[in-house]
Protein backbone atom coordinates (compact mmCIF):
# COMPACT_ATOMS: atom_id res chain seq x y z
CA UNK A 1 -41.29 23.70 32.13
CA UNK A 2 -40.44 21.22 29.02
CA UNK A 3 -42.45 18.23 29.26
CA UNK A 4 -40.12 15.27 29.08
CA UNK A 5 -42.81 11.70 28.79
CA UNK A 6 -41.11 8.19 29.29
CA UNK A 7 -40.42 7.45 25.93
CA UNK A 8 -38.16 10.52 25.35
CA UNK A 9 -36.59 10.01 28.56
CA UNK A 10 -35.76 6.37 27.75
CA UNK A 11 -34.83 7.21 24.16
CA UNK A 12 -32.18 9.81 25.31
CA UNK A 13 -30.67 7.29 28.14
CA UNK A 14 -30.35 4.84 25.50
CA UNK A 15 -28.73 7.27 23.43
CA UNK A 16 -26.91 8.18 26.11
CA UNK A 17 -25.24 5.10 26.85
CA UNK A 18 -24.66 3.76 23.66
CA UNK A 19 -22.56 6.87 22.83
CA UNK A 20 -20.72 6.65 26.43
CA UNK A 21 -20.25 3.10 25.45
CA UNK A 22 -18.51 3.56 22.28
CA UNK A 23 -16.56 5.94 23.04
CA UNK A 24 -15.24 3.84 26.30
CA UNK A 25 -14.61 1.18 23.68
CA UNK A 26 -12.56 3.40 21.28
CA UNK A 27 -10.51 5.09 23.73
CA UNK A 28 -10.20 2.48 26.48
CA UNK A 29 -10.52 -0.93 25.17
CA UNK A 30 -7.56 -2.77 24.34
CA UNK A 31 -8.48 -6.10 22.27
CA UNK A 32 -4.40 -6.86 21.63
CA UNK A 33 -5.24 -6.94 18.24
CA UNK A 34 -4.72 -4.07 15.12
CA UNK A 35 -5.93 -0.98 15.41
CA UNK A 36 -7.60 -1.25 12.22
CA UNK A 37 -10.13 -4.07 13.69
CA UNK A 38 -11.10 -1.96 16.30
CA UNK A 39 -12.54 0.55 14.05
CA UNK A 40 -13.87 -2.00 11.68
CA UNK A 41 -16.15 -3.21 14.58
CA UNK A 42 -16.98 0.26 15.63
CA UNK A 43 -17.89 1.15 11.70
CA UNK A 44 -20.32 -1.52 11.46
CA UNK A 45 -21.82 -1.03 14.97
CA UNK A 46 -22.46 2.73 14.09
CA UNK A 47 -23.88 1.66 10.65
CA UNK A 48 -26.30 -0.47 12.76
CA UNK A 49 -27.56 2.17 14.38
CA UNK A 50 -27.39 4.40 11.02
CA UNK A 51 -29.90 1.23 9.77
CA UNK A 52 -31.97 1.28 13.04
CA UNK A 53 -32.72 5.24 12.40
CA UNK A 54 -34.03 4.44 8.52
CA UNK A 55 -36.20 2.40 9.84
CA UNK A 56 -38.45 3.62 12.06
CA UNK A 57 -40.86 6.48 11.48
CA UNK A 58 -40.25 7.82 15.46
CA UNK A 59 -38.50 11.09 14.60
CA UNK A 60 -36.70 11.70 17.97
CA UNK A 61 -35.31 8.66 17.85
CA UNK A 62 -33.75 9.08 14.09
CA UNK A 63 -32.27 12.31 15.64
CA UNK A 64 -30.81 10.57 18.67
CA UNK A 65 -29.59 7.81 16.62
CA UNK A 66 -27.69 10.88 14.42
CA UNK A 67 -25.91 11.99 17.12
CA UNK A 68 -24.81 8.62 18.27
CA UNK A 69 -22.99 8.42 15.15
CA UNK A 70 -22.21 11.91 15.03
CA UNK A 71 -20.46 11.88 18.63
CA UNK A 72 -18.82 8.45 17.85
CA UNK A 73 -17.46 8.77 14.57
CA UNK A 74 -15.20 12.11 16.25
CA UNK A 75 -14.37 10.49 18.96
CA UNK A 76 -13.06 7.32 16.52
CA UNK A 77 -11.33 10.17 14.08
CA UNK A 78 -9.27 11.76 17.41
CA UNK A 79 -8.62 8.49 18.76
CA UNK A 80 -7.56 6.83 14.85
CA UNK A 81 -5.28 9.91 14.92
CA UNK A 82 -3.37 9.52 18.55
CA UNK A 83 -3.15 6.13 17.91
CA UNK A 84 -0.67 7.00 15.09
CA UNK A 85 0.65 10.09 16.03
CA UNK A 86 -0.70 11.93 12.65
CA UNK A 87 -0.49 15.05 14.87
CA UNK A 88 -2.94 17.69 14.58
CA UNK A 89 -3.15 19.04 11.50
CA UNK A 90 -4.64 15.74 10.63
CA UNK A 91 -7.02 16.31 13.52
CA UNK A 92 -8.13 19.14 12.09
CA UNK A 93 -8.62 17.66 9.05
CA UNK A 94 -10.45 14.97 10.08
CA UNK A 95 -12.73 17.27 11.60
CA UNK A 96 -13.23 19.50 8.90
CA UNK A 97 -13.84 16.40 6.32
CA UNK A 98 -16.65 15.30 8.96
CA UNK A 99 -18.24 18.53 9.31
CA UNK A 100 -18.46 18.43 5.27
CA UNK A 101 -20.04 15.49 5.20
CA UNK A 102 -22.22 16.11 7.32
CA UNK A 103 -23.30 19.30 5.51
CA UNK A 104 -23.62 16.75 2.58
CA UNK A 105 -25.98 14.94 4.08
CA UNK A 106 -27.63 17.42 5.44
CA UNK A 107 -28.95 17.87 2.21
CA UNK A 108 -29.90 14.44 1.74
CA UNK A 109 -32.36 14.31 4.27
CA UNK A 110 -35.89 14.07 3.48
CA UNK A 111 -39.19 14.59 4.76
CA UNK A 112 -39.11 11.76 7.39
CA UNK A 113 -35.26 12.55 8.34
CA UNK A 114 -34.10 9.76 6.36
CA UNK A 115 -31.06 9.76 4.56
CA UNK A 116 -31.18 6.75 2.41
CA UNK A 117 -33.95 3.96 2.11
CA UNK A 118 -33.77 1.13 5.29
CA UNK A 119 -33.11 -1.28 2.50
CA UNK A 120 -30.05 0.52 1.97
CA UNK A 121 -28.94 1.14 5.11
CA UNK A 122 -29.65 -2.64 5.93
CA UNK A 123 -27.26 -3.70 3.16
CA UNK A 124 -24.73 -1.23 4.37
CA UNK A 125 -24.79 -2.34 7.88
CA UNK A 126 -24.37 -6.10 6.17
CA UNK A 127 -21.70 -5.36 4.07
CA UNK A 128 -19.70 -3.38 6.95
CA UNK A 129 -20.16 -6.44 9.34
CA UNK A 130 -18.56 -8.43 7.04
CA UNK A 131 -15.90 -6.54 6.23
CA UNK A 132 -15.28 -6.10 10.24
CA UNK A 133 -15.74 -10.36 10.19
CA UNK A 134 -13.09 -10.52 7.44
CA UNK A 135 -10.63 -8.10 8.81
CA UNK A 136 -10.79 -9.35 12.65
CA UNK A 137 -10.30 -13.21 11.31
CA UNK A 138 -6.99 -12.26 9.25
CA UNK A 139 -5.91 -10.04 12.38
CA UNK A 140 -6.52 -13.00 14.62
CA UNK A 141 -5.43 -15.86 12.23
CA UNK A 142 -1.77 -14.44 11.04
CA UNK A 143 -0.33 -14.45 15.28
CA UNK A 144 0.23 -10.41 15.55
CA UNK A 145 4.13 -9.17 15.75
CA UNK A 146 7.28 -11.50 16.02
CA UNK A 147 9.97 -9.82 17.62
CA UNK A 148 13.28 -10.64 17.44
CA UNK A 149 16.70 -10.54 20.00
CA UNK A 150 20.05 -9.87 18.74
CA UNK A 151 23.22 -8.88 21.08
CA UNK A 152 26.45 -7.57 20.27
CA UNK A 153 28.75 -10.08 20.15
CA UNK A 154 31.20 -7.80 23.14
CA UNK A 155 30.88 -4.25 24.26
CA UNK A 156 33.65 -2.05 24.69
CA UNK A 157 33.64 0.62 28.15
CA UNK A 158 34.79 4.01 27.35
CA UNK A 159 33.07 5.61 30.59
CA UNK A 160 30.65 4.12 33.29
CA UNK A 161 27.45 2.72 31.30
CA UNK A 162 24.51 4.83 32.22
CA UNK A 163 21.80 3.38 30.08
CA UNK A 164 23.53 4.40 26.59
CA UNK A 165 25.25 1.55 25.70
CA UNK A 166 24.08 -0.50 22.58
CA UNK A 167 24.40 -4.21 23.69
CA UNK A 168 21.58 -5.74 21.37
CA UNK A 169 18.81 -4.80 18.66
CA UNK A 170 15.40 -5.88 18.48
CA UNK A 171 13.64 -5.99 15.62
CA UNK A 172 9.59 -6.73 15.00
CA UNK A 173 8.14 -7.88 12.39
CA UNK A 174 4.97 -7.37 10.95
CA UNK A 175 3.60 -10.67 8.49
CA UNK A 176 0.00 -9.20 8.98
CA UNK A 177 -1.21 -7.07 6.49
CA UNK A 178 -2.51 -4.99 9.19
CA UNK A 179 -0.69 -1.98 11.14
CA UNK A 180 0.12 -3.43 14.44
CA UNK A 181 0.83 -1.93 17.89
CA UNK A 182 4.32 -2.90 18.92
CA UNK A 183 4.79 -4.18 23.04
CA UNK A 184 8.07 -5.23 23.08
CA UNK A 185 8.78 -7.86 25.76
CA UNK A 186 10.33 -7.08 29.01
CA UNK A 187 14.23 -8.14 28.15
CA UNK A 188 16.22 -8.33 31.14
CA UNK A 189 20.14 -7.73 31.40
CA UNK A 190 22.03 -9.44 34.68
CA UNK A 191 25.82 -9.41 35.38
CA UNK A 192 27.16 -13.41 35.05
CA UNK A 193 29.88 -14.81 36.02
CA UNK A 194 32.11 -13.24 38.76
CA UNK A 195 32.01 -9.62 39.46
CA UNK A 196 33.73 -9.06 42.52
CA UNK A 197 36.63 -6.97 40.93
CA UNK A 198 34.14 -4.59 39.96
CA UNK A 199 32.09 -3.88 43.03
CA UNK A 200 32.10 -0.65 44.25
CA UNK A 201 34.56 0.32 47.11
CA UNK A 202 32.86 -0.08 50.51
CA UNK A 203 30.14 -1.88 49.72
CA UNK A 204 29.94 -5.16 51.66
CA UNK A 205 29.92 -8.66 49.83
CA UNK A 206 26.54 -10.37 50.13
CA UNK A 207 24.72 -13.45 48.74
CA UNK A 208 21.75 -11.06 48.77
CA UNK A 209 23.29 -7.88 46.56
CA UNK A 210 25.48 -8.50 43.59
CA UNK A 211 28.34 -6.98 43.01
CA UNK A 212 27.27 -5.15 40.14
CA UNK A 213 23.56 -4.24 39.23
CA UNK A 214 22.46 -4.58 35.55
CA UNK A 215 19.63 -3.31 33.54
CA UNK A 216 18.16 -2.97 30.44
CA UNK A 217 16.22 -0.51 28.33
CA UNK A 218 14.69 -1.24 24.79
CA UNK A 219 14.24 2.41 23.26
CA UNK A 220 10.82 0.98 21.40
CA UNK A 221 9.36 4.68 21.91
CA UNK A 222 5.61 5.36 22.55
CA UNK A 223 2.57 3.59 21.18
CA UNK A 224 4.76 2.79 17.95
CA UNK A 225 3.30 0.73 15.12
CA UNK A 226 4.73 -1.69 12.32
CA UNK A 227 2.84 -1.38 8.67
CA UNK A 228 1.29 -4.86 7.02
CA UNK A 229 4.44 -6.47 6.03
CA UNK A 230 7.74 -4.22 7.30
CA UNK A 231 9.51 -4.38 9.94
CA UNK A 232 11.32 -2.04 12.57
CA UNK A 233 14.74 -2.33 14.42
CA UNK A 234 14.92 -0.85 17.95
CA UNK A 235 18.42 -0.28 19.93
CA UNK A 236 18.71 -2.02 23.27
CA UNK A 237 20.88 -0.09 25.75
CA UNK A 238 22.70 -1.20 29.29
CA UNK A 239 22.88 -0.44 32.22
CA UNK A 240 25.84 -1.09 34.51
CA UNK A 241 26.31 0.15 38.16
CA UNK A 242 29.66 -0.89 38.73
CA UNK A 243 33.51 0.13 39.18
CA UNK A 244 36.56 -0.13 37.08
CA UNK A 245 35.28 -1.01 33.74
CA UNK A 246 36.54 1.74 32.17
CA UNK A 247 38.66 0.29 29.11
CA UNK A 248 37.23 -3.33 29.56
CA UNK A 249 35.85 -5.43 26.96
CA UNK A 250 32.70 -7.10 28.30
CA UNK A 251 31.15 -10.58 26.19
CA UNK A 252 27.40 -10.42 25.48
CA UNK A 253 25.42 -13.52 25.12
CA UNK A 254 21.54 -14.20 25.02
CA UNK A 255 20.34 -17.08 27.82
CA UNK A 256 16.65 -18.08 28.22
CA UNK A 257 16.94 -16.88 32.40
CA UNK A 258 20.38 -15.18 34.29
CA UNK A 259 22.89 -17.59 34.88
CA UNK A 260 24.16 -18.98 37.83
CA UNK A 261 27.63 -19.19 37.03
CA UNK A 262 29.76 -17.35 39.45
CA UNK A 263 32.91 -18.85 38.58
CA UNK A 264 33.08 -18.15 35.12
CA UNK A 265 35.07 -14.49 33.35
CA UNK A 266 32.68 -11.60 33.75
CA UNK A 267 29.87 -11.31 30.85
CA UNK A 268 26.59 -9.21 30.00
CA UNK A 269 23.39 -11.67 30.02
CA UNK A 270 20.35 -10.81 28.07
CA UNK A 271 17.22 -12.83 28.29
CA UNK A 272 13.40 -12.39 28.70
CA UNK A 273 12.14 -11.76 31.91
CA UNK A 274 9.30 -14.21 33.22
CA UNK A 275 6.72 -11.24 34.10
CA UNK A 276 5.34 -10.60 30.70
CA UNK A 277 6.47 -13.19 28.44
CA UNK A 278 5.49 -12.53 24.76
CA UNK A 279 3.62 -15.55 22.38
CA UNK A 280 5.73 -14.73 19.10
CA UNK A 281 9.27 -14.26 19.92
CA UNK A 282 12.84 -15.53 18.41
């Protein structure tokens, strides 16, 4: 039977923990800010516990410590790598560079388990704080994404509208110099005006159920990101549940809410909805 004392136990919960916590932060955390902060904060927490390990002269807790880091740092490389869809040959190399350096250091390691001097390690930790300080300000200071609403001035119906017709373009904008995630706001589409020569046949008129239902999709993709100081444009497409437009010529206009103008021609509104409204938007 291994004999486990106290101290080891307690030395391999915290180890434990800390490892369960990081990796919880990295994969499940969302701050709303770049990417790149989030691993700036988990460098310099990791080279914290690097410094912690150079310091003491309790072996099992230098090795611990390693494997905090160890763990950590591949669970930041996988997540770094799905965050921007590198796919995975950059997984593997990822991998593969860790596993060198760690055979580099491997090599390092002296007669205590130390890798470098705790003075050293102390002014790495420092200067990695920092750098997370400096990076997280400037992420936080310059506002994140601005995105941007443009319709088509008029659409033209060729066939019903199933979700592939182009009535606007959105386009975000990066003035960070920071990768940033992009989260599009939830645009809304409504039919204005009157619609009754379009409602289906057999369907009743009612205050409660319009006579044509519109929506609207913003093809932003998944997890996408804008580089420091570029842009991207994404296509907005309509949806139209509705008769007899074949061959009609619909107006487009942007309005801050769907109007409630039932006298007026027939027209495609566009407008952001109230659910999830967005701080930077034009």
């Amino acid at each position: 039977m291994v004999d486990v004392d106290s101290e080891t136990l307690f030395d391999a919960a915290a180890a434990v923990l800390t490892t369960v916590a990081v990796l919880v932060f990295v994969f499940a955390v969302d701050l709303g800010h770049s990417p790149v902060s989030e691993v700036a904060i988990v460098a310099a927490f990791l080279a914290g516990v690097v410094a912690l390990t150079q310091h003491t002269d309790d072996r099992q807790l230098t090795f611990l410590g390693y494997g905090v880091v160890v763990v950590s740092t591949v669970g930041a490389v996988v997540d770094l790598v799905n965050t921007f869809d590198l796919g995975s040959g950059v997984t593997v190399l990822g991998l593969l560079g860790i596993a060198a350096a760690l055979f580099g250091l491997r090599a390092r390691l002296d007669d205590a388990n130390r890798l470098v001097s705790g003075r050293t390690a102390t002014s790495l930790f420092g200067a990695l704080a920092a750098v997370a300080v400096v990076i997280l300000v400037v992420d936080v200071a310059t506002g994140g994404l601005a995105y941007e609403l443009q319709p088509e001035h008029r659409i033209e119906v060729a066939e019903p509208v199933r979700g592939d017709a182009s009535v606007a373009t959105v386009t975000v904008t990066n003035p960070t110099p920071l990768p940033e995630r992009v989260d599009v706001p939830d645009y809304e589409a409504c039919a204005a005006g009157d619609w009754s020569a379009y409602r289906r046949p057999g369907e009743p008129e009612s205050a409660e159920r319009p006579p044509v239902r519109a929506g609207l999709n913003v093809d932003d993709g998944y997890n996408d990101h804008v580089l420091g100081f570029s842009s991207r444009t994404y296509r907005a497409f309509l949806y139209l549940d509705a008769a007899n437009l074949t061959g009609e010529t619909l107006p487009v206009e942007r309005t801050s809410a769907c109007p409630d103008d039932a006298d007026a021609d027939p027209y495609i509104a566009i407008y952001e909805g109230r659910d999830r409204p967005h701080p930077r938007r034009v």
